[in-house]
N, C-alpha and C. Protein backbone atom coordinates (compact mmCIF):
# COMPACT_ATOMS: atom_id res chain seq x y z
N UNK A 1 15.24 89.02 0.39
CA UNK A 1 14.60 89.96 1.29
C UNK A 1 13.96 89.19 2.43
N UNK A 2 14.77 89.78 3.54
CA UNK A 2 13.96 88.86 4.89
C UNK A 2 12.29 89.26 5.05
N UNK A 3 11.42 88.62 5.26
CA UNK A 3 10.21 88.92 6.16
C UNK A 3 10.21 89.43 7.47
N UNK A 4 9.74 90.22 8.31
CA UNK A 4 9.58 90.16 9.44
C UNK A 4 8.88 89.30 10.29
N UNK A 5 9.64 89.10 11.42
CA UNK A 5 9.48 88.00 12.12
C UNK A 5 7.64 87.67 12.61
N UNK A 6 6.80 88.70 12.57
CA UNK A 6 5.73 88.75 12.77
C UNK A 6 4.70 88.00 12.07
N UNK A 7 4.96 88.01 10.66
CA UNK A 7 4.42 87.16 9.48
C UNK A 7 4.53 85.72 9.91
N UNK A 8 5.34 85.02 10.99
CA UNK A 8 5.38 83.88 10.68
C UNK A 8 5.06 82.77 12.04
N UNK A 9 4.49 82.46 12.72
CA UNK A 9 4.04 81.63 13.84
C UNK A 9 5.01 80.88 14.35
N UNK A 10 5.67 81.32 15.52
CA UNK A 10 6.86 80.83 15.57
C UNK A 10 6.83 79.81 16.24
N UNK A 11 7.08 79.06 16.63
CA UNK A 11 7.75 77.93 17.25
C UNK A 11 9.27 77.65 17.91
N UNK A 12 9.30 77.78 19.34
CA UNK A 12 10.71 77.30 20.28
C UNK A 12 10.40 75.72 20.28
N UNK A 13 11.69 75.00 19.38
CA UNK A 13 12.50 73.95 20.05
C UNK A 13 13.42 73.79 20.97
N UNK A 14 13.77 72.88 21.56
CA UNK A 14 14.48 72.44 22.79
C UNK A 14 15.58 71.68 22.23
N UNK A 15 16.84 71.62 22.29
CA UNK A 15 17.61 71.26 21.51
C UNK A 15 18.58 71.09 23.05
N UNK A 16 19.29 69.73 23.87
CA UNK A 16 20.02 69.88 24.88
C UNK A 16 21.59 69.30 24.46
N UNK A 17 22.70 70.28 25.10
CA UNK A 17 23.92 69.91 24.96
C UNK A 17 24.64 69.59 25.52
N UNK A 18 25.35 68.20 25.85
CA UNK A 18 25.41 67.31 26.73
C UNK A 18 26.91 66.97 26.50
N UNK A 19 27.15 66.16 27.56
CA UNK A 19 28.69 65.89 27.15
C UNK A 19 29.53 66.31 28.48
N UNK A 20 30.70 64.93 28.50
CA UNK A 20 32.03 65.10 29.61
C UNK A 20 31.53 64.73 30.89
N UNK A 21 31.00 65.80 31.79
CA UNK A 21 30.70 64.84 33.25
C UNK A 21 30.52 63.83 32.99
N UNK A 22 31.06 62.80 33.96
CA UNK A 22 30.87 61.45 34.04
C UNK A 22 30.83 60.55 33.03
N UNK A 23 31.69 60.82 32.12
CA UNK A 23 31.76 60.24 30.77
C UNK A 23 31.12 60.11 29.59
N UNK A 24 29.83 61.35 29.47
CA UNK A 24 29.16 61.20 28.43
C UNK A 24 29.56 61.60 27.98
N UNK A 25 29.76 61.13 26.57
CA UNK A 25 30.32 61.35 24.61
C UNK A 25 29.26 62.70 24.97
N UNK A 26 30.05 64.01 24.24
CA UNK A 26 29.35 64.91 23.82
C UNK A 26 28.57 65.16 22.99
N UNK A 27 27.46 65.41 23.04
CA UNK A 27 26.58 65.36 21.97
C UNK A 27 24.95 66.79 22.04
N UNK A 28 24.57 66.74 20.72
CA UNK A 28 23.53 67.76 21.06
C UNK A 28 22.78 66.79 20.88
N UNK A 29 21.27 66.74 21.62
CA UNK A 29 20.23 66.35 21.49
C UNK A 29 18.90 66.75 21.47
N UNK A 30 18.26 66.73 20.01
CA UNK A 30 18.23 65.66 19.02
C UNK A 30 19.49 66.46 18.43
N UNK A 31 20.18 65.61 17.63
CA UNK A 31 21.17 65.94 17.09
C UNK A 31 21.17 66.35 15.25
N UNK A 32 19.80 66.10 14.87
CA UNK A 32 19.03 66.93 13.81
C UNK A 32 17.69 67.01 13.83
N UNK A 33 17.12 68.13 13.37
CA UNK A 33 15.94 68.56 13.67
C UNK A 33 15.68 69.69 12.50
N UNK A 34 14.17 69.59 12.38
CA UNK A 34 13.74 70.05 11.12
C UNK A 34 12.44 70.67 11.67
N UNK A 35 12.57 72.28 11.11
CA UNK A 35 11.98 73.34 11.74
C UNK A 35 11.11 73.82 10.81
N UNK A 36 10.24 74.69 10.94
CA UNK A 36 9.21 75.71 10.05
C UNK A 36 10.58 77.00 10.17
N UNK A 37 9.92 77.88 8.87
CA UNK A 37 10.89 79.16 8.86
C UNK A 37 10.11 80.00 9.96
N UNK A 38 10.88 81.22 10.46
CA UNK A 38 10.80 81.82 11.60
C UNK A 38 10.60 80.70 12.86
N UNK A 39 10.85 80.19 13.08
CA UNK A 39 10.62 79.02 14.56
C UNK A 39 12.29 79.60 15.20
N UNK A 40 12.11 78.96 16.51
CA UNK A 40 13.42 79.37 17.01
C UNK A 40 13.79 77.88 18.19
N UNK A 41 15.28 78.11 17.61
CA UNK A 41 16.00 76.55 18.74
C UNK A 41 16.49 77.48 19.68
N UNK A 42 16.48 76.85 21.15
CA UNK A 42 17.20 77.18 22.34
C UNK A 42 17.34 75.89 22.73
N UNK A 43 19.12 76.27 22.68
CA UNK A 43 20.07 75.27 23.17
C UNK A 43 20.18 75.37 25.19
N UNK A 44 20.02 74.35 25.32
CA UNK A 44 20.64 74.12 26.89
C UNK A 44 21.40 73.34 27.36
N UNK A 45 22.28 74.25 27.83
CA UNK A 45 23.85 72.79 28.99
C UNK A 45 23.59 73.49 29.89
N UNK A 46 23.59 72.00 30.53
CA UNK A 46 23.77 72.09 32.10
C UNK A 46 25.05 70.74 32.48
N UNK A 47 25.71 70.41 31.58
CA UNK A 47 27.08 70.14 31.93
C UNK A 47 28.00 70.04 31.06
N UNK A 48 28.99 70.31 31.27
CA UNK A 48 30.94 70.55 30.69
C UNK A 48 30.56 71.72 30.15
N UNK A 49 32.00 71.81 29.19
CA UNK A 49 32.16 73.12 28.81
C UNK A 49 31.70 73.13 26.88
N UNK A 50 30.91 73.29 26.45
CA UNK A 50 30.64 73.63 24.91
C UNK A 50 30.16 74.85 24.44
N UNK A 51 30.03 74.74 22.74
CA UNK A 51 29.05 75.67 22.53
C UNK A 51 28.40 75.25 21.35
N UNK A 52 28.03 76.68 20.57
CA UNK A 52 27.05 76.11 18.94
C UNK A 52 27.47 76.91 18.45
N UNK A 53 28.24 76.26 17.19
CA UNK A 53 29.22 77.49 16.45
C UNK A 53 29.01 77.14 14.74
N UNK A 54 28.34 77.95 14.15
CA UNK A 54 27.98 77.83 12.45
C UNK A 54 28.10 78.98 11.83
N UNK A 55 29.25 78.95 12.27
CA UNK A 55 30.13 80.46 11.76
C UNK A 55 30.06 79.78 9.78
N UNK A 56 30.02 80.86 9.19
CA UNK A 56 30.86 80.23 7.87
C UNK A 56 32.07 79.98 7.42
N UNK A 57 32.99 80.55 8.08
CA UNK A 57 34.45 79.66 7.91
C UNK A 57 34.70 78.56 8.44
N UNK A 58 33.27 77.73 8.86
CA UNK A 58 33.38 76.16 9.06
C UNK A 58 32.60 75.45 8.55
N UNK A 59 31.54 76.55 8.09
CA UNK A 59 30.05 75.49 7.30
C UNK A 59 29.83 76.86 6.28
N UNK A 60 30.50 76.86 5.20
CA UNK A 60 30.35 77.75 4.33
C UNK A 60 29.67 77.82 3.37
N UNK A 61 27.97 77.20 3.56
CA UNK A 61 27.31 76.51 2.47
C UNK A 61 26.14 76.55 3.68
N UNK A 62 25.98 77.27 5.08
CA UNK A 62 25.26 77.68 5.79
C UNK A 62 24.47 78.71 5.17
N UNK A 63 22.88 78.43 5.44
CA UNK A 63 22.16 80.05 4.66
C UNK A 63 22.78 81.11 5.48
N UNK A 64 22.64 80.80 6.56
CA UNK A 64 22.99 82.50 7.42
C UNK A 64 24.21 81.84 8.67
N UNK A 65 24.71 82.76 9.08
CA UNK A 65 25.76 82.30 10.35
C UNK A 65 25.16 82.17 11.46
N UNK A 66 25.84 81.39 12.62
CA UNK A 66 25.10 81.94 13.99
C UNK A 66 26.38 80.99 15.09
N UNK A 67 26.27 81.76 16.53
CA UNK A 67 27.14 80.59 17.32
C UNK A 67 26.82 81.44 18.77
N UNK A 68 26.66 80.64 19.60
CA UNK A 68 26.48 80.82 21.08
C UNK A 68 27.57 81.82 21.44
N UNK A 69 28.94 81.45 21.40
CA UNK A 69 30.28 82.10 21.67
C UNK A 69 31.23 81.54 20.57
N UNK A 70 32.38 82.04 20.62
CA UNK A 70 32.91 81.94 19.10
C UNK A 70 34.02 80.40 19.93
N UNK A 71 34.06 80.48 21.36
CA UNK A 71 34.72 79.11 22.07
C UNK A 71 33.83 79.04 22.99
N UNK A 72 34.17 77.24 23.53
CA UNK A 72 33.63 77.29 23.96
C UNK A 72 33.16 77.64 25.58
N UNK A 73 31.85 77.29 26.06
CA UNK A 73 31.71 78.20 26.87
C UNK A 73 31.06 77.29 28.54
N UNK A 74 31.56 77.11 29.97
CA UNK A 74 30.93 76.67 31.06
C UNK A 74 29.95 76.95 30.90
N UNK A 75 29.16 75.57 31.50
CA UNK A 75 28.11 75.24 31.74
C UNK A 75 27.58 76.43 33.27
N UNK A 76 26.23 76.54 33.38
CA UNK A 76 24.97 76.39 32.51
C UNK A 76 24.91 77.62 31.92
N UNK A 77 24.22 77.24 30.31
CA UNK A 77 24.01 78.52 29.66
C UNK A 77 22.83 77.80 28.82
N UNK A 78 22.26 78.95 28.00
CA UNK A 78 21.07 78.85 26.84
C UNK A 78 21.62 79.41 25.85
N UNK A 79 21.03 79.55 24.83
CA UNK A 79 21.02 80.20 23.72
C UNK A 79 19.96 80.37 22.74
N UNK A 80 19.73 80.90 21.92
CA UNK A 80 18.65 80.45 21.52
C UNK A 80 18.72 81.52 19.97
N UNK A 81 18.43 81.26 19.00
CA UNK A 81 18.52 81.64 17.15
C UNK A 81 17.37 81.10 16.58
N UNK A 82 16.75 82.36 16.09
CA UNK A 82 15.56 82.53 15.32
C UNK A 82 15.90 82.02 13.71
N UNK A 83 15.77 81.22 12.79
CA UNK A 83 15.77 80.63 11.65
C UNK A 83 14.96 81.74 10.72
N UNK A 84 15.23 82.83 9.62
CA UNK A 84 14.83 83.20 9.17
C UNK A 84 14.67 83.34 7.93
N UNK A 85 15.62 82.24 7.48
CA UNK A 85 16.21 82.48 6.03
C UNK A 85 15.93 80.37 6.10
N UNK A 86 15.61 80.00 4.92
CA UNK A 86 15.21 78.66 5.13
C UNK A 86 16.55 77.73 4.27
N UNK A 87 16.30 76.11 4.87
CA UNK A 87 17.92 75.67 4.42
C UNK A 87 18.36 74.94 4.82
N UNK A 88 19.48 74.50 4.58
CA UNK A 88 19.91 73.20 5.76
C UNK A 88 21.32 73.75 6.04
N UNK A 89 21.47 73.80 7.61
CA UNK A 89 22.16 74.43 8.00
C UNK A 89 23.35 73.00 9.24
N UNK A 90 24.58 73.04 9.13
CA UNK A 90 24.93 72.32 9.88
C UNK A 90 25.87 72.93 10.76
N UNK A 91 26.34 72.49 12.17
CA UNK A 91 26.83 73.54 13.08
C UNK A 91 27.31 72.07 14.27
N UNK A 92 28.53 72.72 15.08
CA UNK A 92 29.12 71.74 15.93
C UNK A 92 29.67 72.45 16.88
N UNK A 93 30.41 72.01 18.40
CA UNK A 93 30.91 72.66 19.07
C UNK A 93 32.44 72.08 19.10
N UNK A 94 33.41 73.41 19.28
CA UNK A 94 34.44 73.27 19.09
C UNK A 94 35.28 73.83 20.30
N UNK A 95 34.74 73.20 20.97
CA UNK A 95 35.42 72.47 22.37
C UNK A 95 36.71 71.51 22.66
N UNK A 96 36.51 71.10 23.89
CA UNK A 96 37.25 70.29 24.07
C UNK A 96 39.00 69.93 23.98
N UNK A 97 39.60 69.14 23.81
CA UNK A 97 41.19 69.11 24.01
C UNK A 97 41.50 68.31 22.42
N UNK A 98 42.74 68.35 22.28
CA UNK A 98 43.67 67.80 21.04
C UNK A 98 43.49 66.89 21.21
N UNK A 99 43.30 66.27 22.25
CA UNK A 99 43.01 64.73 22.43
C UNK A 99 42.15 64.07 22.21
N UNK A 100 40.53 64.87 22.96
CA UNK A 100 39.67 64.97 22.41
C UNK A 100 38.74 65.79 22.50
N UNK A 101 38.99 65.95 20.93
CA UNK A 101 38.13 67.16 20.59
C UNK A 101 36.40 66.83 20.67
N UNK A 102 35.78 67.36 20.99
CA UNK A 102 34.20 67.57 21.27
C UNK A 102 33.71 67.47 19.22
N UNK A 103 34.35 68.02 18.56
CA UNK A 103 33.57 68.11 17.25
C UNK A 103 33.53 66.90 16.36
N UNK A 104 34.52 65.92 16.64
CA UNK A 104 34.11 64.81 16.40
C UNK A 104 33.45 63.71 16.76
N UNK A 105 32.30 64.07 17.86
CA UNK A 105 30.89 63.46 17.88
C UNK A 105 30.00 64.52 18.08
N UNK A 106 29.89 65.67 18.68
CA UNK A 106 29.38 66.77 19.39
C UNK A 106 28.91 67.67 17.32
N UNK A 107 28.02 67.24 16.83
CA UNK A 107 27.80 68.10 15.50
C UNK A 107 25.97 68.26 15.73
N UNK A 108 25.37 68.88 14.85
CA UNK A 108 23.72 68.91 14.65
C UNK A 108 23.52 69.31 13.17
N UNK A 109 22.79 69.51 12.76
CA UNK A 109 21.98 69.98 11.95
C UNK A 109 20.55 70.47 11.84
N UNK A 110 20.35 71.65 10.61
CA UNK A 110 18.90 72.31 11.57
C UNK A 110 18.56 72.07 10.06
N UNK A 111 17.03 71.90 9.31
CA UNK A 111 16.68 71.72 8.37
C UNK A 111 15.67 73.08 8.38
N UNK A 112 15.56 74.29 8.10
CA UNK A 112 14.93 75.16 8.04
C UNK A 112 13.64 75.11 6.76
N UNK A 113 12.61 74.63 6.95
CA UNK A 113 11.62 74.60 5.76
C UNK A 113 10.40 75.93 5.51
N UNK A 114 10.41 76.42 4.57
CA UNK A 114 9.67 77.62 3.89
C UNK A 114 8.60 77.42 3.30
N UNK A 115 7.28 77.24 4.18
CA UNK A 115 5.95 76.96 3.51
C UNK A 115 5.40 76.79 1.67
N UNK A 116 6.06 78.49 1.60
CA UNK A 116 5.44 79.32 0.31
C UNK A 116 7.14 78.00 -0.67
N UNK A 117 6.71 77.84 -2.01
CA UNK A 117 7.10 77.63 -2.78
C UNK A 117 8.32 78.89 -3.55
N UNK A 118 7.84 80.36 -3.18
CA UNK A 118 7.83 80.85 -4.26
C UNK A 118 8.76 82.35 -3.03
N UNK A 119 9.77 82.99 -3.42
CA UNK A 119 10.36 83.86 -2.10
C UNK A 119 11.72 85.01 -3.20
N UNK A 120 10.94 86.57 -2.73
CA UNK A 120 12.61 87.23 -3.16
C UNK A 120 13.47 87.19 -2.37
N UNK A 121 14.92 86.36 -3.18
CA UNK A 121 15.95 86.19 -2.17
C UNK A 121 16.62 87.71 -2.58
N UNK A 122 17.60 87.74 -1.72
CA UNK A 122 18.71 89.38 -1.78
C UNK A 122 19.68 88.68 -2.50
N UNK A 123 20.01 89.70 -3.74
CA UNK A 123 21.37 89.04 -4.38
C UNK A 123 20.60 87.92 -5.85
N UNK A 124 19.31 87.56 -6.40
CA UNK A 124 19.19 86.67 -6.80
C UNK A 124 17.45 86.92 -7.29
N UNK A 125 17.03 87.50 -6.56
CA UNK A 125 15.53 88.51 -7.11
C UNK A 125 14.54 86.90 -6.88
N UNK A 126 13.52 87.07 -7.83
CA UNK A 126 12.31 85.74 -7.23
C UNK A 126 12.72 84.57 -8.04
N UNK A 127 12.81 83.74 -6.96
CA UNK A 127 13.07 82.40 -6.87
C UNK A 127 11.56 81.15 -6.99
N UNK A 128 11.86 80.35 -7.85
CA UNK A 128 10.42 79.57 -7.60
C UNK A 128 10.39 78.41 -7.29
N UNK A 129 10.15 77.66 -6.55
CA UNK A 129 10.41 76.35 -6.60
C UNK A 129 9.28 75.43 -6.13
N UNK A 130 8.33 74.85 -7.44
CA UNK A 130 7.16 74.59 -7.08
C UNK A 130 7.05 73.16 -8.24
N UNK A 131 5.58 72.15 -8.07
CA UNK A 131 4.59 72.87 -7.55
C UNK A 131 5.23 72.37 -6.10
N UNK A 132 4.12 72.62 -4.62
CA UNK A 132 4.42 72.25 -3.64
C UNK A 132 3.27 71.55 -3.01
N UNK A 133 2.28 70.42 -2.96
CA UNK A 133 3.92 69.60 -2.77
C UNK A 133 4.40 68.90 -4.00
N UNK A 134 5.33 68.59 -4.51
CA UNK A 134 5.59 67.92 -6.15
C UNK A 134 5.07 66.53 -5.97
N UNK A 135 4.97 66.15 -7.11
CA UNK A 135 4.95 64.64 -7.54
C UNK A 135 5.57 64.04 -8.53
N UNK A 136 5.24 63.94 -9.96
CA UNK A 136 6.46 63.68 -11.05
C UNK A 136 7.60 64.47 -11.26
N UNK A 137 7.04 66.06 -11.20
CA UNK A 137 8.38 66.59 -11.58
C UNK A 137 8.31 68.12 -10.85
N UNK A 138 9.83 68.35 -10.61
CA UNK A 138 9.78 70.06 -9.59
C UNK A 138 10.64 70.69 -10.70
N UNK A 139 9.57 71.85 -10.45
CA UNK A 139 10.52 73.16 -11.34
C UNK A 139 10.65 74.15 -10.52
N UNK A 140 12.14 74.61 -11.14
CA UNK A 140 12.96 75.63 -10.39
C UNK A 140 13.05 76.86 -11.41
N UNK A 141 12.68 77.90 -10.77
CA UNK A 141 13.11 79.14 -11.93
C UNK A 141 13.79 80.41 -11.29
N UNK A 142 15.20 81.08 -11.57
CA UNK A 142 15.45 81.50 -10.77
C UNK A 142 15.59 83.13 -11.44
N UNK A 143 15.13 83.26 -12.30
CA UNK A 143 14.51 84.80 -12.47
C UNK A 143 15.66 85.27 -13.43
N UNK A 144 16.99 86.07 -12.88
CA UNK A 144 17.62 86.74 -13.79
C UNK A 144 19.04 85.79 -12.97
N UNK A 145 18.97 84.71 -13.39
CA UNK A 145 20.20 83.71 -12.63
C UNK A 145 20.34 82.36 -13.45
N UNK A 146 21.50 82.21 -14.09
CA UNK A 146 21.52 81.07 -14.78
C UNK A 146 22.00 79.96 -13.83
N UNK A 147 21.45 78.74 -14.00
CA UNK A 147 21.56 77.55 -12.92
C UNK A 147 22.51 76.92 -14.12
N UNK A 148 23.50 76.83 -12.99
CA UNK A 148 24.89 75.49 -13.48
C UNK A 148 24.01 74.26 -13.14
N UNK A 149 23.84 73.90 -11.38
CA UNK A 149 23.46 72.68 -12.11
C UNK A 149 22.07 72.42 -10.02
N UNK A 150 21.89 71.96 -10.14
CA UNK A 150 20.54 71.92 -9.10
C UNK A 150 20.89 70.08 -8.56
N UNK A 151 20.68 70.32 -6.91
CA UNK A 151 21.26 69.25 -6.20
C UNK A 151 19.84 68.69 -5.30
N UNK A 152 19.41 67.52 -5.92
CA UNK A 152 18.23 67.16 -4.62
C UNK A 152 18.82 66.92 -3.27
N UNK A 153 18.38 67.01 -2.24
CA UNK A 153 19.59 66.74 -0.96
C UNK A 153 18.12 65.79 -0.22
N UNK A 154 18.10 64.64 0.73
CA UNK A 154 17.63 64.37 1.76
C UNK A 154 17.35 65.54 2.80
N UNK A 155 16.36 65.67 3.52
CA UNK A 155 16.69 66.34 5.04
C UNK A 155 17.84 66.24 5.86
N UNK A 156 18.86 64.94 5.64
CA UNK A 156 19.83 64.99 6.39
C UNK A 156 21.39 65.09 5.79
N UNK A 157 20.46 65.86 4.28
CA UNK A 157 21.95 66.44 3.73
C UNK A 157 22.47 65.43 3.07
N UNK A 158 22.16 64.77 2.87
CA UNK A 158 22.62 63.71 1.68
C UNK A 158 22.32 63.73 0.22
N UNK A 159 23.21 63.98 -1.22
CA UNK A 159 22.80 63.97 -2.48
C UNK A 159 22.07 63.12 -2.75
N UNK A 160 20.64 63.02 -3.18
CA UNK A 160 19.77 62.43 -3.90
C UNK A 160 20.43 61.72 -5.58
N UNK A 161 20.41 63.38 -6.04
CA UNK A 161 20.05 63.47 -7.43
C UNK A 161 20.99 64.96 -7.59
N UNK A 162 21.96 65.02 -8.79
CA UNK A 162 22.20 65.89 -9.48
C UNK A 162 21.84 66.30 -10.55
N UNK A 163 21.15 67.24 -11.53
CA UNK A 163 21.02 67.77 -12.49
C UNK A 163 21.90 69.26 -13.30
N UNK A 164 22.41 69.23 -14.03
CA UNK A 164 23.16 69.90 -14.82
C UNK A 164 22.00 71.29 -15.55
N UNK A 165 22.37 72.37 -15.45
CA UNK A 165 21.19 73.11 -16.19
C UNK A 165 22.49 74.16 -16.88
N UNK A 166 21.29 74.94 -17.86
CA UNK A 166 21.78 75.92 -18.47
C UNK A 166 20.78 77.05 -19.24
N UNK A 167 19.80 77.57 -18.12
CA UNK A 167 19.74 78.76 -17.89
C UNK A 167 19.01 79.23 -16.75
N UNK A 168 17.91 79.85 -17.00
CA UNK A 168 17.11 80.29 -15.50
C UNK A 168 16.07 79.28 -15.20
N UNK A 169 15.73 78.30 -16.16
CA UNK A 169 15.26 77.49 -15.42
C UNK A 169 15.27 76.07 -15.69
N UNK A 170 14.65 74.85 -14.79
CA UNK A 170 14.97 74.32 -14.97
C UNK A 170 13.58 73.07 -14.31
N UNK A 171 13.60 71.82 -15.03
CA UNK A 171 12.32 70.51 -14.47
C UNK A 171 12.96 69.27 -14.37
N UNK A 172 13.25 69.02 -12.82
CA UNK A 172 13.91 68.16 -12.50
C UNK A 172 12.36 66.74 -12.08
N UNK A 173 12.65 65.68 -12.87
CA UNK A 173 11.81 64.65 -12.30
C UNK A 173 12.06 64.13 -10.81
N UNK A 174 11.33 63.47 -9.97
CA UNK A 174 10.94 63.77 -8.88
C UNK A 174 10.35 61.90 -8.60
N UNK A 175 9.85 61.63 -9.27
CA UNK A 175 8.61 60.67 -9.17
C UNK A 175 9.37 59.54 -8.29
N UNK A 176 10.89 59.24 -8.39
CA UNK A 176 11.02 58.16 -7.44
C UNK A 176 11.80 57.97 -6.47
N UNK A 177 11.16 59.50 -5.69
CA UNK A 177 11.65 59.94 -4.99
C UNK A 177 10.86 59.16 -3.57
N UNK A 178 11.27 59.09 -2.44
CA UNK A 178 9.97 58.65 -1.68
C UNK A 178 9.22 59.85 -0.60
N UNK A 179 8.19 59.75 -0.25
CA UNK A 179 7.48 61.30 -0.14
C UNK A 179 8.10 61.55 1.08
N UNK A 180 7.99 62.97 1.55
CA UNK A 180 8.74 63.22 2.64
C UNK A 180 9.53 64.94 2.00
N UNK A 181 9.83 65.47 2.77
CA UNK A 181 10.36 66.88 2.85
C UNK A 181 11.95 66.75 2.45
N UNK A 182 12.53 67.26 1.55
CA UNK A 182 13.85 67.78 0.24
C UNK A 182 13.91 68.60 0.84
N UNK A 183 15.35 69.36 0.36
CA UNK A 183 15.78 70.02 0.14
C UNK A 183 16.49 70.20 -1.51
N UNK A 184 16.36 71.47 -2.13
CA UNK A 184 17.13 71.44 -3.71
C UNK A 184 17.95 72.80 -3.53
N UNK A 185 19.13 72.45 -3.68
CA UNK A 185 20.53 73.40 -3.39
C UNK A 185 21.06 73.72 -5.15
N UNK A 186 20.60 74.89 -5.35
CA UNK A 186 20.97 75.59 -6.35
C UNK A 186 22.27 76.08 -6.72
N UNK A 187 22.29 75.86 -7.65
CA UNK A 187 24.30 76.21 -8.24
C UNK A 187 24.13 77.38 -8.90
N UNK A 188 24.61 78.93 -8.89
CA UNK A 188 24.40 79.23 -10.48
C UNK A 188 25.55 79.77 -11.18
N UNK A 189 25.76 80.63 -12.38
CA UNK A 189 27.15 80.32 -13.08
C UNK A 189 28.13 81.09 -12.43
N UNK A 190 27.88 81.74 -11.34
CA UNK A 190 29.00 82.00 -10.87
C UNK A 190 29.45 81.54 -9.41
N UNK A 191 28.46 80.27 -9.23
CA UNK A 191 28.81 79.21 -8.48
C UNK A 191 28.24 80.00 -6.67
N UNK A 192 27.20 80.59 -7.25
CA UNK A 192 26.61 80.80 -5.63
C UNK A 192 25.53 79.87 -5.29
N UNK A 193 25.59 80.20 -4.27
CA UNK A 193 24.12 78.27 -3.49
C UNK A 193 23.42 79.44 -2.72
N UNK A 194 22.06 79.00 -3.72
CA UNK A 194 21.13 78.81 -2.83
C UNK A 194 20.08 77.70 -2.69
N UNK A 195 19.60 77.31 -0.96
CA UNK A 195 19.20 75.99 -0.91
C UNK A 195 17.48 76.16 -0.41
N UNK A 196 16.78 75.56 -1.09
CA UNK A 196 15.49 75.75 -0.94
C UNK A 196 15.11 74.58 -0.57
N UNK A 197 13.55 74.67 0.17
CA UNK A 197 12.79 73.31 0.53
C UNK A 197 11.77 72.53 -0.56
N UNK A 198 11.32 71.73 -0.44
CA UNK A 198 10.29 71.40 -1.29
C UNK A 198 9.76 69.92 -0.57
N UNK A 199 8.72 69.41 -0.71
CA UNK A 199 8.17 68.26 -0.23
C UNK A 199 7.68 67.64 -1.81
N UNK A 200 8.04 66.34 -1.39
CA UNK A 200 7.53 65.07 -2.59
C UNK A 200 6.55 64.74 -1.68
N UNK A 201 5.13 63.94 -2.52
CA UNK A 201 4.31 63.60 -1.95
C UNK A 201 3.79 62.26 -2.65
């Protein structure tokens, strides 16, 4: 269940998309960035032709979809997507020629983080994932949802730590971890993800 956008103090990042005139490698800049939930990125080019595309038939492990234009699109334009659903979300522009294509340097990632520990998702009822911030050990409980198996991830999307589970919940140790803001991407038995935040401290 989404919140309304009002509940939450938003915050615009600046996120610029660059690339082609005069030989710059395409690229977004910063090219990952890690947000509060409800905050909002607006993208800006002011040269070549791109866009921001995190459709799920390219990042299918995205919490929610989103894309400037579905191709890409002349310069100058904005854009700009409100984060409402929290997560790590990755997205690229798919531009450019056969020759060369823009998506093989031109990618980002958005790290969406969710204050509260504790949230009803749609599809999956209350989710817990506390304490916050952890220290030896994080527990996950996911209500009326049996967990296959629970994935620590870095902020930049990298597997930590896998754990194997078998039922609704589950106490993954934590302790040597180094402190700093997680992500834990949930499996459950019928193999749906959902990816939550958590901070080690």
């Amino acid at each position: 269940m989404l919140l309304p956008f009002s509940v939450f103090a938003q915050t615009t990042h600046t996120v610029q998309v660059v690339g082609t005139p005069g030989g710059v490698t395409p690229a977004y800049v910063p090219a990952n960035i890690t947000i509060d939930l409800g905050d909002q990125i607006e993208w800006i080019c002011n040269q070549g032709s791109h866009n921001v595309y995190a459709e799920l038939d390219s990042f299918p492990n995205n919490p929610a979809p989103f894309n400037s234009a579905p191709t890409a699109q002349t310069s100058p334009w904005t854009y700009d997507f409100t984060f409402t659903v929290a997560g790590f979300y990755n997205y690229g522009c798919n531009g450019g020629s056969i020759q060369f294509p823009h998506w093989t340097t031109q990618q980002g990632t958005v790290t969406v983080l969710d204050p509260s520990g504790i949230a009803e998702v749609e599809g999956w009822g209350r989710v817990s994932v506390f304490p916050m911030p952890a220290n030896g050990v994080l527990y996950v409980e996911t209500g009326n949802r049996n967990i296959s198996r629970c994935e620590l991830l870095s902020a930049d999307g990298r597997v930590m730590k896998t754990q194997i589970g078998n039922g609704s919940t589950m106490t993954i140790p934590v302790a040597e971890l180094t402190a700093g803001a997680y992500l834990v991407r949930i499996t459950d038995s019928d193999d749906q993800v959902l990816v939550r935040h958590f901070v080690k401290e």
